[in-house]
PDB file of N, CA and C in Angstrom:
ATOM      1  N   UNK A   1      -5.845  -6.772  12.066  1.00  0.00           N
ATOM      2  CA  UNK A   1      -5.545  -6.449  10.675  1.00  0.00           C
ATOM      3  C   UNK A   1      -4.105  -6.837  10.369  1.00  0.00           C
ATOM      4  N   UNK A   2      -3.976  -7.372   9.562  1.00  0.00           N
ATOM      5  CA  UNK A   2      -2.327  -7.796   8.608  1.00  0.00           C
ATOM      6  C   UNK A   2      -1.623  -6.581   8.055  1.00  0.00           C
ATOM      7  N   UNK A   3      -0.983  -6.108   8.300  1.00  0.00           N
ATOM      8  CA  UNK A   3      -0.092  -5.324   7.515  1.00  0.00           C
ATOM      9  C   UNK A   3       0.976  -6.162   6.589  1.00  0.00           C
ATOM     10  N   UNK A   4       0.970  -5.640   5.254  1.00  0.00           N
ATOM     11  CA  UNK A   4       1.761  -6.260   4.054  1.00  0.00           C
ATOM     12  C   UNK A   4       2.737  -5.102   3.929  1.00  0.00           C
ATOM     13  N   UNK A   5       3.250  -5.580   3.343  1.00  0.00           N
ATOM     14  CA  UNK A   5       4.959  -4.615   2.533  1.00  0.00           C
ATOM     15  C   UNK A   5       3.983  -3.901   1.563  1.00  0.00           C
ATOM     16  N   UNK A   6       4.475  -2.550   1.425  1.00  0.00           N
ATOM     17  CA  UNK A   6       3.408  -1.755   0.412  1.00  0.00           C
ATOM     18  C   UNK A   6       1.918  -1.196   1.211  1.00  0.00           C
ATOM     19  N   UNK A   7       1.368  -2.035   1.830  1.00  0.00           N
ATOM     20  CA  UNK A   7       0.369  -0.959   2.256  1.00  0.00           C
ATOM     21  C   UNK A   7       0.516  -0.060   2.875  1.00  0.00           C
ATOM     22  N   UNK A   8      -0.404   1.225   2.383  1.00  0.00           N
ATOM     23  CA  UNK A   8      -0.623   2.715   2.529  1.00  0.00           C
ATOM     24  C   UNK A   8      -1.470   2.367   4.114  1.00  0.00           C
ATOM     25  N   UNK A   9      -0.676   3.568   5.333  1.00  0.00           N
ATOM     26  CA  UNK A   9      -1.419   3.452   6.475  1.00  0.00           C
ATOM     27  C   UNK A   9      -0.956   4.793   7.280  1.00  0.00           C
ATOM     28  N   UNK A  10      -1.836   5.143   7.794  1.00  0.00           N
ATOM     29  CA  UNK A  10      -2.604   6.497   8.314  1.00  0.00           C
ATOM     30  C   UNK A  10      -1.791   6.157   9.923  1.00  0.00           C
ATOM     31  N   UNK A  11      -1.287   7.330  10.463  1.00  0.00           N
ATOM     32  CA  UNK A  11      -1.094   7.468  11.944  1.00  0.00           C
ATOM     33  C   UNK A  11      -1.696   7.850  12.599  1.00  0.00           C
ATOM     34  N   UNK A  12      -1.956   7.217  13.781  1.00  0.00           N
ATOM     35  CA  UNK A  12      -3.334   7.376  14.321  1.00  0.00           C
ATOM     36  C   UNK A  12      -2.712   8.167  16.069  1.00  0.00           C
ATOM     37  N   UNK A  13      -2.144   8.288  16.510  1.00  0.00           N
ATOM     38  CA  UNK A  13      -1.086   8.574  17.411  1.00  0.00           C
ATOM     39  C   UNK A  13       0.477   9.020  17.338  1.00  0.00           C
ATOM     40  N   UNK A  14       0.699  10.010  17.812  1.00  0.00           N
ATOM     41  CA  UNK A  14       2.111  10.601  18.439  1.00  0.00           C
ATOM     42  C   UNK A  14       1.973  12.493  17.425  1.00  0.00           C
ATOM     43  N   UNK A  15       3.151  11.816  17.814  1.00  0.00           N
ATOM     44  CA  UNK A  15       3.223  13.833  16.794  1.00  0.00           C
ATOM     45  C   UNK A  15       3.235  13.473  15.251  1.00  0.00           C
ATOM     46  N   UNK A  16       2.929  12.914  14.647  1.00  0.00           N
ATOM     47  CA  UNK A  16       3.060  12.792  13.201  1.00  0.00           C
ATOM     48  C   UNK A  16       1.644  11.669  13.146  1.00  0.00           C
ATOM     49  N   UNK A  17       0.672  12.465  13.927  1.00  0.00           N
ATOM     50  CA  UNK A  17      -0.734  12.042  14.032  1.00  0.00           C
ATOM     51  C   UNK A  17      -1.063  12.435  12.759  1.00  0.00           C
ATOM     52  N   UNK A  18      -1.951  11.885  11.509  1.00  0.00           N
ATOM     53  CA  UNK A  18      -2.320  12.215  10.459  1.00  0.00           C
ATOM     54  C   UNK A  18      -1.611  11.917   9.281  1.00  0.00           C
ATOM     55  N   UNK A  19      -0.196  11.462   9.470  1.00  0.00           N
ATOM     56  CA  UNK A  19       0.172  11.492   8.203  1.00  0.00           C
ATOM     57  C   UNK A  19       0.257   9.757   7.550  1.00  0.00           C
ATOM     58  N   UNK A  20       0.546   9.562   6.575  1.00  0.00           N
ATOM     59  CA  UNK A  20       0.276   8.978   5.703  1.00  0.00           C
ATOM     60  C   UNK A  20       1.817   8.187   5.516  1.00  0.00           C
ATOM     61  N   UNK A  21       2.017   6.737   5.354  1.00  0.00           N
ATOM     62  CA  UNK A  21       3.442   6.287   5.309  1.00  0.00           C
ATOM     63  C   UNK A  21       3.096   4.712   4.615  1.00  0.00           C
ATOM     64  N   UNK A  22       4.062   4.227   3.937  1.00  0.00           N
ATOM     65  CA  UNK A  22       4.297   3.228   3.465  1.00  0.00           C
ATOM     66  C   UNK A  22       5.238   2.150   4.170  1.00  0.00           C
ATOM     67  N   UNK A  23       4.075   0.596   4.489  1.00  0.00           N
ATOM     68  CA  UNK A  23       5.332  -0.349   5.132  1.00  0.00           C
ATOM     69  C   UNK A  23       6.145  -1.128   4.320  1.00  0.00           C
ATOM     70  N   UNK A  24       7.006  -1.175   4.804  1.00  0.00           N
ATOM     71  CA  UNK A  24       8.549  -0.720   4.206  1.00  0.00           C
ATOM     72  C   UNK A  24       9.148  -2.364   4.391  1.00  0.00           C
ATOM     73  N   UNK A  25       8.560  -3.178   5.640  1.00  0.00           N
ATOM     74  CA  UNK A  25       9.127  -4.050   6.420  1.00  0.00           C
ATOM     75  C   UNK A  25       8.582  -4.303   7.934  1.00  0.00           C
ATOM     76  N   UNK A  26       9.033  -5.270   8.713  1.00  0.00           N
ATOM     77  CA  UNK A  26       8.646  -5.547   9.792  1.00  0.00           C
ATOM     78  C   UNK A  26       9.519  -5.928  10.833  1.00  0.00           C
ATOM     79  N   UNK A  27      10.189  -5.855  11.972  1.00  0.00           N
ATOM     80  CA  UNK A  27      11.370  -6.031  12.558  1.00  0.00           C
ATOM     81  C   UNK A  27      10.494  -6.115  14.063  1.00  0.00           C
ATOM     82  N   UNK A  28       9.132  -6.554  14.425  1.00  0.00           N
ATOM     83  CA  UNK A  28       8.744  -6.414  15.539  1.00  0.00           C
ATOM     84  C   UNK A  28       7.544  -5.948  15.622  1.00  0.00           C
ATOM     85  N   UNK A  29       8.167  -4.295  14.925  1.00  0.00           N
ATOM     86  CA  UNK A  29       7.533  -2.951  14.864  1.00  0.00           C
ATOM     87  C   UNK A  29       7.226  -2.758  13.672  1.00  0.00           C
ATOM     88  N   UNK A  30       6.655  -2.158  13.120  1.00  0.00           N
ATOM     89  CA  UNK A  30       6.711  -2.022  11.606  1.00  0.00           C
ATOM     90  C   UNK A  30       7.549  -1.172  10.906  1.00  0.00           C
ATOM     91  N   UNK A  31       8.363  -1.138   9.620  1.00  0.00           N
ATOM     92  CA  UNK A  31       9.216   0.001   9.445  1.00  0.00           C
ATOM     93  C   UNK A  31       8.002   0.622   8.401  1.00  0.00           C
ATOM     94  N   UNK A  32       8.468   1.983   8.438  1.00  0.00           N
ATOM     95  CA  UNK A  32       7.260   2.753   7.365  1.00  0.00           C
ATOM     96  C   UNK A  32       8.193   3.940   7.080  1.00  0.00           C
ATOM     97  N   UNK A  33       7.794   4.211   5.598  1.00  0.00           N
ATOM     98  CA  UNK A  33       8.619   5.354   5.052  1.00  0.00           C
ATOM     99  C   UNK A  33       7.541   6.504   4.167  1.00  0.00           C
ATOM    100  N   UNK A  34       7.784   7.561   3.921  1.00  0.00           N
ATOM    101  CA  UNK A  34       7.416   8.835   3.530  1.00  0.00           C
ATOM    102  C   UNK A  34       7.813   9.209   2.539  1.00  0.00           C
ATOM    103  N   UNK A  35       9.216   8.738   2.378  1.00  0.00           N
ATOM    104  CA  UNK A  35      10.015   9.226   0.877  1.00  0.00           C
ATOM    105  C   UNK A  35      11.052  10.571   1.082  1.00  0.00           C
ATOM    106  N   UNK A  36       9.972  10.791   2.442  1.00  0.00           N
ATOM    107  CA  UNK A  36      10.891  12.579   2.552  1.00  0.00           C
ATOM    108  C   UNK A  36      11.944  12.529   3.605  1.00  0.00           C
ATOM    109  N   UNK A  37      11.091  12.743   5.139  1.00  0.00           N
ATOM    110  CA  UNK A  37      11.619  12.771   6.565  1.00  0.00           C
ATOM    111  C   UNK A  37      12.193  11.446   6.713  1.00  0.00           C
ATOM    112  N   UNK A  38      11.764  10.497   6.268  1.00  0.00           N
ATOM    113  CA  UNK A  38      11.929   9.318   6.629  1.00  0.00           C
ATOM    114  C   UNK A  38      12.262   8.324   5.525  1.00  0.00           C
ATOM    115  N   UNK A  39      13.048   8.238   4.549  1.00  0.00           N
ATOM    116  CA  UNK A  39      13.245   8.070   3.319  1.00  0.00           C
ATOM    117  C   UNK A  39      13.518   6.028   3.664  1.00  0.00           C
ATOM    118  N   UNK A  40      13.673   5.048   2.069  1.00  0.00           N
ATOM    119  CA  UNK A  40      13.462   3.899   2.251  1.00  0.00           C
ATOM    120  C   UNK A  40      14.917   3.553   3.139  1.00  0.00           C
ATOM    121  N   UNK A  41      16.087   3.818   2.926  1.00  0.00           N
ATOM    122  CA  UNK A  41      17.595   3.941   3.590  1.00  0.00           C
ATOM    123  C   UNK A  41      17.184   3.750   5.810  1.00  0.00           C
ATOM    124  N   UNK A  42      16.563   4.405   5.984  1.00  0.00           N
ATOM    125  CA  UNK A  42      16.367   4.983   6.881  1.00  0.00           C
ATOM    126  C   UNK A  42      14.778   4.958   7.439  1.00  0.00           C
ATOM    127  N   UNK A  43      14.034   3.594   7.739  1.00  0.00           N
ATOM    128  CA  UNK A  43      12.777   3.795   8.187  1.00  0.00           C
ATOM    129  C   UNK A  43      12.069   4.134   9.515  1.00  0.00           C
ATOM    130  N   UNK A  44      11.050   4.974   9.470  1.00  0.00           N
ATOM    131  CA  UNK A  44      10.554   4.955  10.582  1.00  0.00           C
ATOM    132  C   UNK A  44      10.036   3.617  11.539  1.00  0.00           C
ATOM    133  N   UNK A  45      10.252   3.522  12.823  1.00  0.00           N
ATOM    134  CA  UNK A  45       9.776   2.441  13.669  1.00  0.00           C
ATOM    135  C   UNK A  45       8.721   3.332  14.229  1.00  0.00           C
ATOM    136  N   UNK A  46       7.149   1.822  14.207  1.00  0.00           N
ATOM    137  CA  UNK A  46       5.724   2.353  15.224  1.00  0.00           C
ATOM    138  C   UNK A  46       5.371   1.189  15.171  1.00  0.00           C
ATOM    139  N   UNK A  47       4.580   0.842  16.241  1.00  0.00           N
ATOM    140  CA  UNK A  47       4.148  -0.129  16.706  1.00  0.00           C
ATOM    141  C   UNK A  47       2.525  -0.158  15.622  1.00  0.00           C
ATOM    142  N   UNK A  48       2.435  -1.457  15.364  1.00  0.00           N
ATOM    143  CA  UNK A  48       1.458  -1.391  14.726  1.00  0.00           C
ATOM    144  C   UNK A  48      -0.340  -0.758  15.122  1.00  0.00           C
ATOM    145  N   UNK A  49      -0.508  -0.851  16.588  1.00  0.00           N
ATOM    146  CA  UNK A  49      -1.563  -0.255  17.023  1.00  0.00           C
ATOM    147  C   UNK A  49      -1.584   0.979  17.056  1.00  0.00           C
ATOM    148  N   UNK A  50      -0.453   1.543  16.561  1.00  0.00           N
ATOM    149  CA  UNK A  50      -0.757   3.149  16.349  1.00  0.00           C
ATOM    150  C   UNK A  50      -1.519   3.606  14.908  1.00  0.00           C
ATOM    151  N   UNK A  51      -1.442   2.415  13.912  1.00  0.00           N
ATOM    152  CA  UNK A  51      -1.599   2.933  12.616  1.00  0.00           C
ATOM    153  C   UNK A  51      -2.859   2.130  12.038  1.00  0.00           C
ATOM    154  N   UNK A  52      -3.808   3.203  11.205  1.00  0.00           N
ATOM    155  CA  UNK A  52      -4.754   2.971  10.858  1.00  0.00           C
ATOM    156  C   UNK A  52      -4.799   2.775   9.211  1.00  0.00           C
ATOM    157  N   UNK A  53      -4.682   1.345   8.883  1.00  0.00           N
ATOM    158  CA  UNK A  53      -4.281   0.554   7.683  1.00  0.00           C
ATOM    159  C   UNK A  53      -5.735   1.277   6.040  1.00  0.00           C
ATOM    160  N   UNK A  54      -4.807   1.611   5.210  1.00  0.00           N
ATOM    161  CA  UNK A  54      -6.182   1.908   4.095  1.00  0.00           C
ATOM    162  C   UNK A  54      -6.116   0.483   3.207  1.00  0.00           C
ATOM    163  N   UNK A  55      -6.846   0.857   2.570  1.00  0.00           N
ATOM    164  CA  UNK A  55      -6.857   0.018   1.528  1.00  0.00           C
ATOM    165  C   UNK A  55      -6.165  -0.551   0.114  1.00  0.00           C
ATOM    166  N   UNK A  56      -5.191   0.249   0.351  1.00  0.00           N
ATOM    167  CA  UNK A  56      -4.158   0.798  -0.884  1.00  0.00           C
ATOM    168  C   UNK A  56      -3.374  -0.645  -0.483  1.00  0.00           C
ATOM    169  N   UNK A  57      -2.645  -1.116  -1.354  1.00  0.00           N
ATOM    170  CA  UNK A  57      -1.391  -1.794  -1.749  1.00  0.00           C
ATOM    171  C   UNK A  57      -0.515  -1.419  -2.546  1.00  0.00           C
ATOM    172  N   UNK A  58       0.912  -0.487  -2.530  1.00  0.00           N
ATOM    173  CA  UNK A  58       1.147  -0.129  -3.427  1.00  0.00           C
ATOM    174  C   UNK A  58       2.036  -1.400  -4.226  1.00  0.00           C
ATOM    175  N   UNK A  59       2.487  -1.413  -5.659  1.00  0.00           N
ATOM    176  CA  UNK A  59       3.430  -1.963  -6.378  1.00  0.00           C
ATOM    177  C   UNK A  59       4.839  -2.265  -5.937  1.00  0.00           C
ATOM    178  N   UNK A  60       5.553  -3.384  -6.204  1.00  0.00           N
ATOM    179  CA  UNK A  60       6.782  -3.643  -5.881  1.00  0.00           C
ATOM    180  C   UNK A  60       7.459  -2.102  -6.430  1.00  0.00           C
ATOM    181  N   UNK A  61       7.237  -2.119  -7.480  1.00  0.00           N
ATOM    182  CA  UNK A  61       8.359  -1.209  -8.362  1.00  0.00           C
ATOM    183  C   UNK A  61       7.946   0.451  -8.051  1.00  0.00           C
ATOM    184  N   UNK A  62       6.621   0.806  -6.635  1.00  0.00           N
ATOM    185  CA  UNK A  62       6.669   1.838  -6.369  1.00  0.00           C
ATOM    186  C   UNK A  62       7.748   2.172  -4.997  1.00  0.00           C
ATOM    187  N   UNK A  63       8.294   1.158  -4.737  1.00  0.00           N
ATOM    188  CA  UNK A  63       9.272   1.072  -3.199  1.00  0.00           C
ATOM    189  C   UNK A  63      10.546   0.820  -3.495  1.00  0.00           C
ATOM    190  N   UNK A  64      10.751   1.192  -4.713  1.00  0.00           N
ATOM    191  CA  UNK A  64      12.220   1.301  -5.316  1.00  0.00           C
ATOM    192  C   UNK A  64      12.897   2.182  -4.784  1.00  0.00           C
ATOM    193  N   UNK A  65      12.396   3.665  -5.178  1.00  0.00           N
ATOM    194  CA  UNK A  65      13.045   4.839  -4.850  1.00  0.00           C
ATOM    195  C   UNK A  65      11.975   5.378  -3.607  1.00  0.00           C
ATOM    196  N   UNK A  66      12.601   6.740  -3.217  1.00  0.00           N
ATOM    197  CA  UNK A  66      11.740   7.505  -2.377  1.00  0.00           C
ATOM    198  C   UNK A  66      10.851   8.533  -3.094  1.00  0.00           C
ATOM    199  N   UNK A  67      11.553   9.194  -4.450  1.00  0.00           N
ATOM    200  CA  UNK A  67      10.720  10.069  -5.205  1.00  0.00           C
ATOM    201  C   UNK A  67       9.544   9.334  -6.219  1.00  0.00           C
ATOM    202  N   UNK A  68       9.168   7.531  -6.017  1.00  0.00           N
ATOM    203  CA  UNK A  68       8.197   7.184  -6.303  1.00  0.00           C
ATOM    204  C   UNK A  68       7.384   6.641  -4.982  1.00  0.00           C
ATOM    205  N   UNK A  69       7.465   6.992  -3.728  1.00  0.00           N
ATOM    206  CA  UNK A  69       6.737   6.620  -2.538  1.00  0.00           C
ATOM    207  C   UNK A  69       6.376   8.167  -2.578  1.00  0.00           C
ATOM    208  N   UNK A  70       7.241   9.226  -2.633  1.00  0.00           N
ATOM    209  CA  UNK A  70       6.526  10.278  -2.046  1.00  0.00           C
ATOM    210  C   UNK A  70       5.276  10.865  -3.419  1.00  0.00           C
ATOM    211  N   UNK A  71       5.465  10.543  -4.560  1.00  0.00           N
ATOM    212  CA  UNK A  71       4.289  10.808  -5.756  1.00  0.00           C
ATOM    213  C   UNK A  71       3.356   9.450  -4.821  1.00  0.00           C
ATOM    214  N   UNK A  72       3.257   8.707  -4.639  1.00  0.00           N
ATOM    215  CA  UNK A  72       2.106   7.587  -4.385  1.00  0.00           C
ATOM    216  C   UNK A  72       1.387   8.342  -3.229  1.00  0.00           C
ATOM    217  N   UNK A  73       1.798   8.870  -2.629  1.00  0.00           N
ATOM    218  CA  UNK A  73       1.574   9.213  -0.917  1.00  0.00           C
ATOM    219  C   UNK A  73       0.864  10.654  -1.217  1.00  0.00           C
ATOM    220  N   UNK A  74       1.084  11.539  -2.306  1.00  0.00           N
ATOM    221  CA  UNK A  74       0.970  12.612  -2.211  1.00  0.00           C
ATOM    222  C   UNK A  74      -0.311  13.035  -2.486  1.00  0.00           C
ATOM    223  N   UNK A  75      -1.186  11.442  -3.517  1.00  0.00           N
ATOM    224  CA  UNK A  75      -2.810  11.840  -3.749  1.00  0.00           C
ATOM    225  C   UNK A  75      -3.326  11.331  -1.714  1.00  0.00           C
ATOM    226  N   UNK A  76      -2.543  11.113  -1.218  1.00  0.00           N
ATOM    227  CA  UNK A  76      -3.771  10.644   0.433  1.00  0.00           C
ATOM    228  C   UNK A  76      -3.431  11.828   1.107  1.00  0.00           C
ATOM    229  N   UNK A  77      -1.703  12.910   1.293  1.00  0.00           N
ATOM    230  CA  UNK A  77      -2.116  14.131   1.957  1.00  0.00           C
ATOM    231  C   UNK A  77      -2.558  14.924   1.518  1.00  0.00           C
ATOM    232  N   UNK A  78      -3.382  15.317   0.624  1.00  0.00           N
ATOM    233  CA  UNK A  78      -3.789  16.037   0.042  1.00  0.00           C
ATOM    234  C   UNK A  78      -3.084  17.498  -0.050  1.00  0.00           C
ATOM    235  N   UNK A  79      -1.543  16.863  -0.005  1.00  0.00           N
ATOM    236  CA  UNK A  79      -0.761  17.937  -0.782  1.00  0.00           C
ATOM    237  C   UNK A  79      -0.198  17.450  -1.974  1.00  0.00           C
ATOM    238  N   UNK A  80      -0.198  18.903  -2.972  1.00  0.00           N
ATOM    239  CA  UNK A  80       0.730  18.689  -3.980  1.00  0.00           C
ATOM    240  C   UNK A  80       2.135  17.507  -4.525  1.00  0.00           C
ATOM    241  N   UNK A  81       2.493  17.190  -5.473  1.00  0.00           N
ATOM    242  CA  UNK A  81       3.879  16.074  -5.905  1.00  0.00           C
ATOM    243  C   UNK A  81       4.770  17.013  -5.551  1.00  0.00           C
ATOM    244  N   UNK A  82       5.682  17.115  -5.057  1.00  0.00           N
ATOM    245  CA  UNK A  82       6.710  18.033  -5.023  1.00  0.00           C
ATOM    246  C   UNK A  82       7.684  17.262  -5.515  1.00  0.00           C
ATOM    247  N   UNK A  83       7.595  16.359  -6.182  1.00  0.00           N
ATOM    248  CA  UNK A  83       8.949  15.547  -6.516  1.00  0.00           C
ATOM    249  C   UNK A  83       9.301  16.285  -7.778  1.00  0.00           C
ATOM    250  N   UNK A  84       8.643  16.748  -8.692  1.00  0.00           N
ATOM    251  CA  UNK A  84       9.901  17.483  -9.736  1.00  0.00           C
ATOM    252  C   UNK A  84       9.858  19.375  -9.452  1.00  0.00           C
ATOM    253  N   UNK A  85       9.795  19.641  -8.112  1.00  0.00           N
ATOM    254  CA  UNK A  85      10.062  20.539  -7.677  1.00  0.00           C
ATOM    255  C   UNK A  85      11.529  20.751  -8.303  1.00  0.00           C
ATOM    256  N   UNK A  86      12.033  22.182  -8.516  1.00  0.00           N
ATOM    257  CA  UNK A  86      13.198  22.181  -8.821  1.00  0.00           C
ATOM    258  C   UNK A  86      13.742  23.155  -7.665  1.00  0.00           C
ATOM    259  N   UNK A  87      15.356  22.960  -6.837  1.00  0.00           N
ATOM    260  CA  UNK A  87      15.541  23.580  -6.515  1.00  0.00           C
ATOM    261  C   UNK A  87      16.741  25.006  -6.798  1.00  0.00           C
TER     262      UNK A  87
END
């Protein structure tokens, strides 16, 4: 499977088994971001056989910021937007 910039992909292995991340880039490894833990500044590295690719492509203009990766991401964990959470 090809991984593109923008596609939505599922972790299939380690401790952050289940969650849901956006690729960000490619340096080997793939970089993938969350918006939250792992914001676009700062990407996570996984080897691509850990991650189980959906079908999603998101938009250039959703990988701008992190508080529009973490609204994109938030209909696949089936948690809540917390982005206009106020604190």
């Amino acid at each position: 499977m090809q991984f593109v910039k923008g596609m939505v992909v599922r972790s299939k292995n380690g401790h952050d088994k289940g969650s849901f991340y956006v690729v960000c880039g490619s340096e080997g490894r793939l970089l993938l971001s969350d918006g939250q833990a792992h914001p676009i500044s700062r990407p996570k590295r996984k080897n691509p056989i850990h991650l189980a690719p959906t079908k999603t492509v998101l938009a250039d203009e959703s990988l701008l910021s992190d508080s529009e990766i973490r609204k994109a991401l938030s209909r696949f964990s089936g948690r809540p937007d917390f982005s206009k959470e106020v604190m």
